[in-house]
C-alpha atoms as a PDB file:
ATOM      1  CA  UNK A   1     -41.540  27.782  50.098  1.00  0.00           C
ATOM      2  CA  UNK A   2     -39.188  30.297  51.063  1.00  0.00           C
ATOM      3  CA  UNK A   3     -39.256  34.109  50.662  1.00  0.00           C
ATOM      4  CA  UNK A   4     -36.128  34.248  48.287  1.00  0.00           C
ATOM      5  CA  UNK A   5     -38.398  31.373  46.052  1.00  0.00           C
ATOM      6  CA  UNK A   6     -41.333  34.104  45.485  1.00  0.00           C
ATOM      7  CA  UNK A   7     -40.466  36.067  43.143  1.00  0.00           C
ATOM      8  CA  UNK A   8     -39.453  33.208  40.881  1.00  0.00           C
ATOM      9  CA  UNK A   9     -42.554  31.503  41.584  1.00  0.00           C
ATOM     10  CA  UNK A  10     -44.881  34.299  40.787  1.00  0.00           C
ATOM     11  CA  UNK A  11     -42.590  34.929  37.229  1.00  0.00           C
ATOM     12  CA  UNK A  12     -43.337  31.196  36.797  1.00  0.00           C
ATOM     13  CA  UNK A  13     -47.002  31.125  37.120  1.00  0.00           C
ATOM     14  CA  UNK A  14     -47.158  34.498  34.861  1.00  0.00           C
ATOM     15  CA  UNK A  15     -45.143  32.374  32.328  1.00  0.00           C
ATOM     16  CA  UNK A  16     -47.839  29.689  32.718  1.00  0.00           C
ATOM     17  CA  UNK A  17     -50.855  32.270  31.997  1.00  0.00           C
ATOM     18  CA  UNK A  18     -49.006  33.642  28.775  1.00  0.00           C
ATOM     19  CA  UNK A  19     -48.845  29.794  27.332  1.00  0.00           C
ATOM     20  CA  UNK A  20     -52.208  30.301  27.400  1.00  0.00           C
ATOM     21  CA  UNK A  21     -53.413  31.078  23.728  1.00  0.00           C
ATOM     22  CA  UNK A  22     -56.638  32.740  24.463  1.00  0.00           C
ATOM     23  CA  UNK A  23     -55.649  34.688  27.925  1.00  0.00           C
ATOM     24  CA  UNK A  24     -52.294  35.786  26.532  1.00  0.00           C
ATOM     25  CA  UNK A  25     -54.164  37.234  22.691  1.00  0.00           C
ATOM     26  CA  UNK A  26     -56.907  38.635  25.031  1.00  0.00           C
ATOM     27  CA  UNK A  27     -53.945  40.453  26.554  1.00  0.00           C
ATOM     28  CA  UNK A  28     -52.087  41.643  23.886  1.00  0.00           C
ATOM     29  CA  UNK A  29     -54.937  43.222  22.263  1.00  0.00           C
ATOM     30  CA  UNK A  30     -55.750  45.284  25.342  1.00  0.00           C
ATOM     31  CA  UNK A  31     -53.804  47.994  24.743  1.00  0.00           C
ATOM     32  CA  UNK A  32     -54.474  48.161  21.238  1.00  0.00           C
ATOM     33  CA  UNK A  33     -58.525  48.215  21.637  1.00  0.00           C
ATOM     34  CA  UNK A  34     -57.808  50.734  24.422  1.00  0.00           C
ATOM     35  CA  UNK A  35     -55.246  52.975  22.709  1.00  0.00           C
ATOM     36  CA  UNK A  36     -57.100  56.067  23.799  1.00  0.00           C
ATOM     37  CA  UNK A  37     -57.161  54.638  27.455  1.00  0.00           C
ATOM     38  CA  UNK A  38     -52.766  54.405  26.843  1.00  0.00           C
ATOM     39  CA  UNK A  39     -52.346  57.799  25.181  1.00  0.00           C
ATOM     40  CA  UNK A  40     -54.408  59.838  28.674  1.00  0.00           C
ATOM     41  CA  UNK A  41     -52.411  57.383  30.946  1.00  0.00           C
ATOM     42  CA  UNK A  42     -49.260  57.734  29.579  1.00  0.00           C
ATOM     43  CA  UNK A  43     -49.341  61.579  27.745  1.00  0.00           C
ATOM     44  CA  UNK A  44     -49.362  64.958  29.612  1.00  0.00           C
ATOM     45  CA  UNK A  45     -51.262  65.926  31.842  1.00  0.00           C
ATOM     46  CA  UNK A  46     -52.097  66.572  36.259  1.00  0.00           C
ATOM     47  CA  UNK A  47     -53.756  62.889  37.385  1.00  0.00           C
ATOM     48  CA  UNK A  48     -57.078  64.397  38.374  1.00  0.00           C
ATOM     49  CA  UNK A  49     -57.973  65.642  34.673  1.00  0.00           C
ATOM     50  CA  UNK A  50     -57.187  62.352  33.430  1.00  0.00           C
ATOM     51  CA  UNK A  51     -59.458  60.989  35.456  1.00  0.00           C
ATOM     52  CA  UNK A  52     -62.289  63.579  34.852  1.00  0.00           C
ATOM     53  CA  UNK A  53     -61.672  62.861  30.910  1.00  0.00           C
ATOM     54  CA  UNK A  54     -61.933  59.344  31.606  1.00  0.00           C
ATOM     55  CA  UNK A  55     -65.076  59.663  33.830  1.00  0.00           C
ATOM     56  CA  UNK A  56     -66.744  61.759  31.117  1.00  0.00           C
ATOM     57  CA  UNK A  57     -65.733  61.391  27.882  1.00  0.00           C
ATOM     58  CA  UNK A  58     -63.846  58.344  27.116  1.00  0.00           C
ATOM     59  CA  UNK A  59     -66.132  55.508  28.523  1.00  0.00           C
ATOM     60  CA  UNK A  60     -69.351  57.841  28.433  1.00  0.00           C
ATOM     61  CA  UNK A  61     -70.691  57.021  25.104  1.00  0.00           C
ATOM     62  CA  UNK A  62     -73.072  54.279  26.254  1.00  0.00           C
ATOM     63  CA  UNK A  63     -73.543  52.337  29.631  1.00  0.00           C
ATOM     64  CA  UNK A  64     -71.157  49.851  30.620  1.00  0.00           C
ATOM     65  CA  UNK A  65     -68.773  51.223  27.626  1.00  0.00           C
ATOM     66  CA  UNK A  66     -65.728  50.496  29.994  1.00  0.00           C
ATOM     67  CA  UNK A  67     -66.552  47.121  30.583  1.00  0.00           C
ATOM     68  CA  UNK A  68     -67.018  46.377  26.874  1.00  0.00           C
ATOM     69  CA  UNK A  69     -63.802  48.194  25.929  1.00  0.00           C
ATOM     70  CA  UNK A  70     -61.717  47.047  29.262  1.00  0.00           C
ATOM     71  CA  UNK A  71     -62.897  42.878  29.344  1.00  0.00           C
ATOM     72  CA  UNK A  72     -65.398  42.177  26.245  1.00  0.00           C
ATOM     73  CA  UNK A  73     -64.004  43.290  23.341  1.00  0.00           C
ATOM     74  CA  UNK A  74     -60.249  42.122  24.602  1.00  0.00           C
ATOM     75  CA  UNK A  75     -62.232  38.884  25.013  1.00  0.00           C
ATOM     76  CA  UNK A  76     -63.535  38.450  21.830  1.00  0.00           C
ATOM     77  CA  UNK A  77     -60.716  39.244  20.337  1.00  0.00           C
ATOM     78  CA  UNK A  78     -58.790  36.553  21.938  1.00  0.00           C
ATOM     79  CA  UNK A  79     -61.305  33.909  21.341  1.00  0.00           C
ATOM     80  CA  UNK A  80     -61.198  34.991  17.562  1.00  0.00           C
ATOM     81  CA  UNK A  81     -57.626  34.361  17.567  1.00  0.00           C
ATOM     82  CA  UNK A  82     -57.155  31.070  19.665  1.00  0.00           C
ATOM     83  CA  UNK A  83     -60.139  29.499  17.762  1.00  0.00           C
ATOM     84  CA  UNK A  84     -59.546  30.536  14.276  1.00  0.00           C
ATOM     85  CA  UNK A  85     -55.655  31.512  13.847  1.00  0.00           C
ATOM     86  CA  UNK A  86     -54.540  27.855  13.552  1.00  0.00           C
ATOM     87  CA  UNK A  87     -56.660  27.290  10.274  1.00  0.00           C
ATOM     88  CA  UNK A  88     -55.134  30.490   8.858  1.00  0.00           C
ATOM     89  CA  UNK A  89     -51.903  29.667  10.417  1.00  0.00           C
ATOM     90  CA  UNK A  90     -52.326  25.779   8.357  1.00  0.00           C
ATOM     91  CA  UNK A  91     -53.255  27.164   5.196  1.00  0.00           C
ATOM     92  CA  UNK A  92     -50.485  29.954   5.126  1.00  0.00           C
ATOM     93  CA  UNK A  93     -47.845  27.303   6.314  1.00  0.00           C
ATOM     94  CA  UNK A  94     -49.354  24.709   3.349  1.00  0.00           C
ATOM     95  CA  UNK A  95     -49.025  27.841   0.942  1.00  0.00           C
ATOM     96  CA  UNK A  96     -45.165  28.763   2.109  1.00  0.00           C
ATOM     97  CA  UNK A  97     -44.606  24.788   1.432  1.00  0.00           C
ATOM     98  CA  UNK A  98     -45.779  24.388  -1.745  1.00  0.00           C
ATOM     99  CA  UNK A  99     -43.616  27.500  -2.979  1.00  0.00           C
ATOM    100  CA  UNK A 100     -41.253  26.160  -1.346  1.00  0.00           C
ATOM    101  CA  UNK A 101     -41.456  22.484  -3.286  1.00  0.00           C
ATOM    102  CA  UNK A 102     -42.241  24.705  -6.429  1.00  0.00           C
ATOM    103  CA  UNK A 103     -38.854  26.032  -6.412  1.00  0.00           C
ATOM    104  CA  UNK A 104     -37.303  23.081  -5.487  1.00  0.00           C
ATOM    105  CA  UNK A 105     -38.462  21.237  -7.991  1.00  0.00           C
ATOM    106  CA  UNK A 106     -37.776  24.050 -10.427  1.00  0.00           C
ATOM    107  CA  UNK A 107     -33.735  23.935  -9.275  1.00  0.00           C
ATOM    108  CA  UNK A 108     -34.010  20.583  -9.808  1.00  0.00           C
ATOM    109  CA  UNK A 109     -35.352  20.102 -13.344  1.00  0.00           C
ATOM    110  CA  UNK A 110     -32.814  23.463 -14.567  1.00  0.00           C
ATOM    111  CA  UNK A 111     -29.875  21.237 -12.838  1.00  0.00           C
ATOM    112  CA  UNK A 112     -31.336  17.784 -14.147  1.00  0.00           C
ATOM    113  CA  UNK A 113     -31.342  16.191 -11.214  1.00  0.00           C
ATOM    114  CA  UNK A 114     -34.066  13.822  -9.895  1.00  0.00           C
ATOM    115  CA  UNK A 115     -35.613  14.297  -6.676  1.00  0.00           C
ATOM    116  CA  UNK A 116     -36.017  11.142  -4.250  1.00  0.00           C
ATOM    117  CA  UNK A 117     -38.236  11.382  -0.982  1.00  0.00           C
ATOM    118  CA  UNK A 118     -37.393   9.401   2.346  1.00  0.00           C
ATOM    119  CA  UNK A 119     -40.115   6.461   1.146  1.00  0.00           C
ATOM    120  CA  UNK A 120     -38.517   6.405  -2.155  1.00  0.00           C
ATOM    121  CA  UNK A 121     -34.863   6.377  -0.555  1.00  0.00           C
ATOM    122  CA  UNK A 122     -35.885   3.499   1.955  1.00  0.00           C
ATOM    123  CA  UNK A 123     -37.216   1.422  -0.975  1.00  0.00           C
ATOM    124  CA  UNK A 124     -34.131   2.168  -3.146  1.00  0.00           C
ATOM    125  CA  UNK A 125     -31.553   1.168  -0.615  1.00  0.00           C
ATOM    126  CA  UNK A 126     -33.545  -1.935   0.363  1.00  0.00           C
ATOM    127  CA  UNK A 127     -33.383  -3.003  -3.409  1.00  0.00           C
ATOM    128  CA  UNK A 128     -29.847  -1.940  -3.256  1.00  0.00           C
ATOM    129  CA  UNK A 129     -28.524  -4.003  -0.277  1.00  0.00           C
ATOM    130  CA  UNK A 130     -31.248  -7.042  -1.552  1.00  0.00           C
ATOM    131  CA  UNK A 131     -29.375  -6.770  -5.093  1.00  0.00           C
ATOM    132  CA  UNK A 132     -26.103  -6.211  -3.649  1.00  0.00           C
ATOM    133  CA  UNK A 133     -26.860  -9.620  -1.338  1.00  0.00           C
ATOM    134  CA  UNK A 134     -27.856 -11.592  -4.760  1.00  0.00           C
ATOM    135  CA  UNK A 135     -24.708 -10.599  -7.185  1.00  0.00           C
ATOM    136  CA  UNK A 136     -22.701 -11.762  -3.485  1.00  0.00           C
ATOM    137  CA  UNK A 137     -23.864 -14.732  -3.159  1.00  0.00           C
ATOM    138  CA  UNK A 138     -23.709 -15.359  -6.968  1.00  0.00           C
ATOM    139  CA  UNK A 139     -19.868 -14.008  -6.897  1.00  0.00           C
ATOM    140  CA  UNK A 140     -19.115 -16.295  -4.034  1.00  0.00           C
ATOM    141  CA  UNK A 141     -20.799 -18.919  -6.221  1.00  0.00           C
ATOM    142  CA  UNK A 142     -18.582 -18.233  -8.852  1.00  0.00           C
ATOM    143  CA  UNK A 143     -15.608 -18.295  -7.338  1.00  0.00           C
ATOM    144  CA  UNK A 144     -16.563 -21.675  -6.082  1.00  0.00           C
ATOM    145  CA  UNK A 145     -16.893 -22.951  -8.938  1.00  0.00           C
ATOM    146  CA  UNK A 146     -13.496 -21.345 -10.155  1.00  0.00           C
ATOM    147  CA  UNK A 147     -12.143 -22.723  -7.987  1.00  0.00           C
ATOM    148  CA  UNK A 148     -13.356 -26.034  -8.199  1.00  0.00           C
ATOM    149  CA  UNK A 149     -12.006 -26.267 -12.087  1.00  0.00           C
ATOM    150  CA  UNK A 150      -8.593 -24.504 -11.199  1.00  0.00           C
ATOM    151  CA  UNK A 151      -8.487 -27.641  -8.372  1.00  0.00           C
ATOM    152  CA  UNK A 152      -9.436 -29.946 -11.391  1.00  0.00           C
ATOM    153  CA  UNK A 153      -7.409 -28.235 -13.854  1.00  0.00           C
ATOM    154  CA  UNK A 154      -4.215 -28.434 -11.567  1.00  0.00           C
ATOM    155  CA  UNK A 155      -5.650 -32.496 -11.044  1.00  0.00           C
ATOM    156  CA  UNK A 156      -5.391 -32.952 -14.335  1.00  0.00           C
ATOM    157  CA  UNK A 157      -1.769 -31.003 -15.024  1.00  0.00           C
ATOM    158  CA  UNK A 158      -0.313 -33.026 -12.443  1.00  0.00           C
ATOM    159  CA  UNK A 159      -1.340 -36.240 -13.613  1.00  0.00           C
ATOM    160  CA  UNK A 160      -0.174 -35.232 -16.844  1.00  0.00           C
ATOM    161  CA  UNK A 161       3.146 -34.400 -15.670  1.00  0.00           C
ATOM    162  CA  UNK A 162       3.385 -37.466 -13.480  1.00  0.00           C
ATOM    163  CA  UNK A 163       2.933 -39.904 -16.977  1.00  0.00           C
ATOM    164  CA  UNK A 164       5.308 -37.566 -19.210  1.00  0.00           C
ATOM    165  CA  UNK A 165       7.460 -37.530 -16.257  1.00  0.00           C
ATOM    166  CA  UNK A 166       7.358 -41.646 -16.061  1.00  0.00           C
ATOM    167  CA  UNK A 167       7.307 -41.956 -19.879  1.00  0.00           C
ATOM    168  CA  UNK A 168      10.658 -39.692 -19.784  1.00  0.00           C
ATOM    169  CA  UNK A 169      12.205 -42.173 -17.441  1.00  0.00           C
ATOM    170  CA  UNK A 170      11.355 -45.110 -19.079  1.00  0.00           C
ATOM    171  CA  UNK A 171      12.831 -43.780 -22.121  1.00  0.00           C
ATOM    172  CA  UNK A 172      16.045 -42.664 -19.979  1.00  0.00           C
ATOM    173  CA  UNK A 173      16.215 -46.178 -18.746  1.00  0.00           C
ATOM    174  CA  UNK A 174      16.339 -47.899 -22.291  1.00  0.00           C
ATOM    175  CA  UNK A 175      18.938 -45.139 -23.330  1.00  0.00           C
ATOM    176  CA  UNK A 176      21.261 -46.201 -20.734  1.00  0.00           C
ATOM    177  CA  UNK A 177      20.292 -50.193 -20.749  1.00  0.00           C
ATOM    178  CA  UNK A 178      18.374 -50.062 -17.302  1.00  0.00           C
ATOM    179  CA  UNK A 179      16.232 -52.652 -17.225  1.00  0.00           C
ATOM    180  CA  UNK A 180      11.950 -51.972 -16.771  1.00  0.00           C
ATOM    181  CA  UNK A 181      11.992 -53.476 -13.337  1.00  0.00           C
ATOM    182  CA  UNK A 182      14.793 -51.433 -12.695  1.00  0.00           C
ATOM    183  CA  UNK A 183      13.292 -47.952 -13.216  1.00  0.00           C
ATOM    184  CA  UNK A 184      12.232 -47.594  -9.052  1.00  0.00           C
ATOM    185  CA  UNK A 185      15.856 -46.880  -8.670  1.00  0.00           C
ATOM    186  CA  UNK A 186      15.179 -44.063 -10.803  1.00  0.00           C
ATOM    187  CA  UNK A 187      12.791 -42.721  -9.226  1.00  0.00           C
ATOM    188  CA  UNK A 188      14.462 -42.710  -5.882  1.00  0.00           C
ATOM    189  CA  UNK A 189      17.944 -41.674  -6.943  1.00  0.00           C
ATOM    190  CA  UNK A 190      18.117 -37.927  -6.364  1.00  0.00           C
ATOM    191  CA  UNK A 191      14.642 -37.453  -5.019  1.00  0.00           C
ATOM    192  CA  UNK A 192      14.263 -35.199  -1.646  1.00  0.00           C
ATOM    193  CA  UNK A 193      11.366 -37.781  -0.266  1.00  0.00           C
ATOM    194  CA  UNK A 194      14.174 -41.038   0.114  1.00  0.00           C
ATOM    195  CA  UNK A 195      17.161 -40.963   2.021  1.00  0.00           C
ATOM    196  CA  UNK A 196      18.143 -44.312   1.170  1.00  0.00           C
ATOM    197  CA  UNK A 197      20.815 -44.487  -2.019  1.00  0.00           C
ATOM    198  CA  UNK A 198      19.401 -47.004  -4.120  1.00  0.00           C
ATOM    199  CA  UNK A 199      21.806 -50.094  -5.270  1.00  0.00           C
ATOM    200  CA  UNK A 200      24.881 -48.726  -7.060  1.00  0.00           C
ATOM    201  CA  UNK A 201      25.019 -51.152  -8.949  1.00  0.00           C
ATOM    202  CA  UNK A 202      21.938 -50.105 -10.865  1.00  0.00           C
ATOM    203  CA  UNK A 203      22.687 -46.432 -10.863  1.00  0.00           C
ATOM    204  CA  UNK A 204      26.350 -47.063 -12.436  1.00  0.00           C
ATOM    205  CA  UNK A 205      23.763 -47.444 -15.676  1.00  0.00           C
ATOM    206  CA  UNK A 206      23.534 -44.117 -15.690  1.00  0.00           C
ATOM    207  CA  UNK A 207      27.066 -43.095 -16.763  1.00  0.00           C
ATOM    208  CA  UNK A 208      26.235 -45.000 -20.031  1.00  0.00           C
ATOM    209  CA  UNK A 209      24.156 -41.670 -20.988  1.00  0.00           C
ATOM    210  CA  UNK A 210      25.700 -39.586 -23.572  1.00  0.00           C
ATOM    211  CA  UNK A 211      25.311 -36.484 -21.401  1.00  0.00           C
ATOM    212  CA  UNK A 212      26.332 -37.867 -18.150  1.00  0.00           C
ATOM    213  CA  UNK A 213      28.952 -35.492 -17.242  1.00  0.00           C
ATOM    214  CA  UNK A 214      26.380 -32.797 -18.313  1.00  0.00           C
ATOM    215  CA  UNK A 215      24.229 -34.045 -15.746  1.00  0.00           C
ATOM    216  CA  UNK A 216      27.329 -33.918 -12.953  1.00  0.00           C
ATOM    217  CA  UNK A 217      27.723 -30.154 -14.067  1.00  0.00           C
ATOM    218  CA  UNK A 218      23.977 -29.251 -13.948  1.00  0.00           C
ATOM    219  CA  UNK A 219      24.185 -30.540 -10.472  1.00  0.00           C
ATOM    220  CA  UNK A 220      27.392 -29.218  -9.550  1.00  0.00           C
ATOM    221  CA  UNK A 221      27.359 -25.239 -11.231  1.00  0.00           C
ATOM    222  CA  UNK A 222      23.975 -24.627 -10.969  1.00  0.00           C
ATOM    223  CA  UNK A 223      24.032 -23.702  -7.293  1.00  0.00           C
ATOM    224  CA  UNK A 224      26.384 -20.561  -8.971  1.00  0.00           C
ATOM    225  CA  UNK A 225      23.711 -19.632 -11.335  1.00  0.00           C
ATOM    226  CA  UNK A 226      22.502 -15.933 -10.479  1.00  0.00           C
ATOM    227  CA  UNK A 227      18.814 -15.349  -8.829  1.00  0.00           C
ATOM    228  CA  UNK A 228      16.842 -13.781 -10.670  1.00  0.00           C
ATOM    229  CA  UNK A 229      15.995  -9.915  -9.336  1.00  0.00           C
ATOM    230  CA  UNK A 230      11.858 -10.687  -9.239  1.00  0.00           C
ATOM    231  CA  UNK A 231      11.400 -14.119  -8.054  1.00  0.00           C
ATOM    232  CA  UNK A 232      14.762 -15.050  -6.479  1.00  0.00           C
ATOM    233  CA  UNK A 233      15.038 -18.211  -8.301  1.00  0.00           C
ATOM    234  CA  UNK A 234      18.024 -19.882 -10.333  1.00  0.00           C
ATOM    235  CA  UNK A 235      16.882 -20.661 -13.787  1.00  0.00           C
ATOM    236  CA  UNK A 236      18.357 -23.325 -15.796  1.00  0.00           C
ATOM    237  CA  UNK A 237      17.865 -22.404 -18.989  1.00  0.00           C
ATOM    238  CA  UNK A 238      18.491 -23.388 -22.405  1.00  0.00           C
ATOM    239  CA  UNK A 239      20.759 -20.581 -22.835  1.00  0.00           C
ATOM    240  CA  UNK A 240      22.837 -21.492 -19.599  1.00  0.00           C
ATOM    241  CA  UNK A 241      23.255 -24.683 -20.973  1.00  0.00           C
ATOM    242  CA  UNK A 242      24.555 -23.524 -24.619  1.00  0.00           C
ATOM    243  CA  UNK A 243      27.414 -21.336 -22.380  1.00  0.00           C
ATOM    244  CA  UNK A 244      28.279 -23.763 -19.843  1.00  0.00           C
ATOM    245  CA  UNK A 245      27.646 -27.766 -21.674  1.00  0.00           C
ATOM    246  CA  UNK A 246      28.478 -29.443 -24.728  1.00  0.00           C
ATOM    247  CA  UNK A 247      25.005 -30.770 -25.349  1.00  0.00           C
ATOM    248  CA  UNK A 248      24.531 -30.589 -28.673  1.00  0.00           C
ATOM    249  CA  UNK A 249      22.178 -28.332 -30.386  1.00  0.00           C
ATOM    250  CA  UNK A 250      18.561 -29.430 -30.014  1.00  0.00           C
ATOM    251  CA  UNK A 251      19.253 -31.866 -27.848  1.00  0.00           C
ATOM    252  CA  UNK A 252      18.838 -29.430 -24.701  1.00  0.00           C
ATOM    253  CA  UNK A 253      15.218 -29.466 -24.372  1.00  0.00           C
ATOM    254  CA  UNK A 254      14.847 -33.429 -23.953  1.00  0.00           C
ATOM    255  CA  UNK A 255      18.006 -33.030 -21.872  1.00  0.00           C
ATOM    256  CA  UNK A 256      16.257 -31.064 -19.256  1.00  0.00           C
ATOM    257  CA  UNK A 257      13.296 -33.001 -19.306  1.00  0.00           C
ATOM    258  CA  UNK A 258      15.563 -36.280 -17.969  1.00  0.00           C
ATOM    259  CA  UNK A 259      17.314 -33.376 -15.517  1.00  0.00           C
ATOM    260  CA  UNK A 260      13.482 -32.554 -14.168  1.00  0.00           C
ATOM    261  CA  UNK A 261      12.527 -36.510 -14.416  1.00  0.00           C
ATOM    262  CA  UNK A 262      15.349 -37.700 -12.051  1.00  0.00           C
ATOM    263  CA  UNK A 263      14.576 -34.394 -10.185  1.00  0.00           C
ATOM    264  CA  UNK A 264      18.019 -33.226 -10.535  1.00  0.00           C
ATOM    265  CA  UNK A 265      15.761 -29.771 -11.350  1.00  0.00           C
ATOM    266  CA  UNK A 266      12.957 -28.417 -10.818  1.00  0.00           C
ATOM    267  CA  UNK A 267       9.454 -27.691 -13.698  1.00  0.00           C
ATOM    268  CA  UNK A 268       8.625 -24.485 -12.130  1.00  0.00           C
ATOM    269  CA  UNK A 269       5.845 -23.756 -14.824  1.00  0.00           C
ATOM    270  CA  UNK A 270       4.364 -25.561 -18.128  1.00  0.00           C
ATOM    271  CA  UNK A 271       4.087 -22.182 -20.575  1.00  0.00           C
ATOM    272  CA  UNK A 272       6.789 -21.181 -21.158  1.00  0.00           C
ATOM    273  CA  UNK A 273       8.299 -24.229 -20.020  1.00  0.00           C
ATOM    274  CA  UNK A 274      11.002 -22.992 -16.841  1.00  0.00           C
ATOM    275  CA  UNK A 275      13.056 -25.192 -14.871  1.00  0.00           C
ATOM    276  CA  UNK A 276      15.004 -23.795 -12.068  1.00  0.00           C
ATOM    277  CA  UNK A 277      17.702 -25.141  -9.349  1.00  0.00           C
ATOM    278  CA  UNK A 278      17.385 -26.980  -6.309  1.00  0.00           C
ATOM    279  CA  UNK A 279      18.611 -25.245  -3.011  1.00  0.00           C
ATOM    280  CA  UNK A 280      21.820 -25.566  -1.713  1.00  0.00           C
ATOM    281  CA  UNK A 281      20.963 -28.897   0.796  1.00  0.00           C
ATOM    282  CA  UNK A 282      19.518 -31.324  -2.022  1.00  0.00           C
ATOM    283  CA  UNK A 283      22.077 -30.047  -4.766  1.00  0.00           C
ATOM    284  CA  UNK A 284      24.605 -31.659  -2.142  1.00  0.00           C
ATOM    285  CA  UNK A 285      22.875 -34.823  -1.794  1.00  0.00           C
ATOM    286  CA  UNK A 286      22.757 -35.160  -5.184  1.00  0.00           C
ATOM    287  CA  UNK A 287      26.501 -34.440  -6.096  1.00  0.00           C
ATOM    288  CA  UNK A 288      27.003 -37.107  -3.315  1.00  0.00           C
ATOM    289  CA  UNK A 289      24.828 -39.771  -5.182  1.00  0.00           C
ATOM    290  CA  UNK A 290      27.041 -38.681  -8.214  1.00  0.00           C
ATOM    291  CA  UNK A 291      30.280 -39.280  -6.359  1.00  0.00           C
ATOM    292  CA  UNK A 292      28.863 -43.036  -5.069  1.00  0.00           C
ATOM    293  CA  UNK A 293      27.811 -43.703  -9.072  1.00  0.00           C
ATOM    294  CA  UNK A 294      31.664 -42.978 -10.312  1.00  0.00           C
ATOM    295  CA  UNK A 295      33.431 -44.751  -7.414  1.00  0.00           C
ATOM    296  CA  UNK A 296      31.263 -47.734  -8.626  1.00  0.00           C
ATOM    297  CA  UNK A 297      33.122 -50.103 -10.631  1.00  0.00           C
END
């Protein structure tokens, strides 16, 4: 240890001593037991009459009344206070605590609120997430399930559409004297999913339809029709075809329904019914198989 470390060392262990419950009461109520002792010391005075008052009449009441005053009583009074302060110290501090609660609790009931300690809290938010986990799982359940009829639902739509879609057909067919084992070439006319024309031959039935060159103009004008501003599509409506066909009145609705069957257009939803257009690339291959039907003889 160095010279410049004393000092700090010394502060250090007089730091230590004052930790020291007992020692550091013992020395605070030194000067108070011995406030006589403080006044001679510290008031007016020559140094040698202090000491004569000291010698005589402070300390001289009864032997050994300087050692008592100076070390005993300072003593005692610090072993009072390290041994029995902490219960005092415990009840005040319970007493300050319970006021304390008292008010609380009195803000609380004026404001209606109800108080929740941290035991109460744990246990509420463990029910919470343990809730929150069960109406989860039973909304993921759900949806499941929801999902699971829409999938059926939409199974059973499209097989209904496939058989009006067929019965439509077959009912085209007999209009325009196509024979039943005929209908495949139908079916594969204008569709997207065959590239293959099937035999003209067959498909020269068609122009025995009343509304054949209805069904040309469907296919050739509706590419002009105008999108509509929220979904971009090209309706074909009834309307459209009152301003742009002859088909006669009530006969539009079955007429679209042989437009959707030989997919000429498209059944975009089932209520309201609403067919739209093709795009641009099948509405050509189309007007092509209408160009091979009327160069057929």
């Amino acid at each position: 240890m160095s010279i410049s470390e004393l000092p700090e060392n010394i502060l250090n262990t007089i730091k230590n001593r004052f930790n020291n419950t007992f020692l550091a009461s013992a020395i605070i109520s030194w000067p108070i037991i011995n406030y006589k002792l403080m006044l001679v010391l510290f008031g007016d005075g020559k140094y040698s009459e202090k000491i004569d008052f000291i010698d005589d009449v402070l300390y001289s009441a009864y032997p050994f009344k300087w050692v008592v005053c100076l070390f005993v009583f300072p003593m005692v009074v610090g072993f009072i206070y390290w041994r029995w302060y902490p219960f005092f110290d415990t009840a005040i501090s319970k007493y300050t605590i319970q006021k304390s609660i008292g008010k609380a609790e009195m803000i609380l009931a004026e404001e209606r609120k109800i108080p929740f300690d941290r035991d109460e809290q744990v246990t509420y938010f463990k029910n919470y997430e343990a809730e929150k986990d069960i109406w989860k799982k039973a909304l993921q359940e759900a949806n499941k399930i929801a999902s699971k009829q829409q999938e059926k639902s939409r199974n059973v739509e499209n097989d209904l559409a496939g058989k009006w879609k067929s019965n439509t057909l077959k009912l085209f067919a007999m209009m325009c004297d196509i024979k039943p084992d005929e209908i495949y070439a139908l079916k594969k006319a204008f569709s997207h999913n065959d590239e293959q024309i099937p035999p003209v031959e067959i498909l020269a039935k068609i122009k025995n339809y009343q509304y054949y060159d209805q069904m040309k103009y469907v296919a050739k004008e509706s590419i002009n029709i105008p999108s509509s501003s929220l979904s971009g599509r090209r309706e074909v409506s009834v309307t459209w075809l009152k301003n742009n066909t002859s088909v006669q009145d009530d006969h539009e609705g079955f007429f679209l329904e042989i437009l959707w069957a030989l997919e000429i257009i498209i059944l975009e939803r089932y209520s309201p019914i609403t067919y739209i257009a093709l795009d641009n690339h099948r509405l050509g291959k189309i007007n092509m198989v209408f160009d091979t039907i009327d160069a057929a003889p």
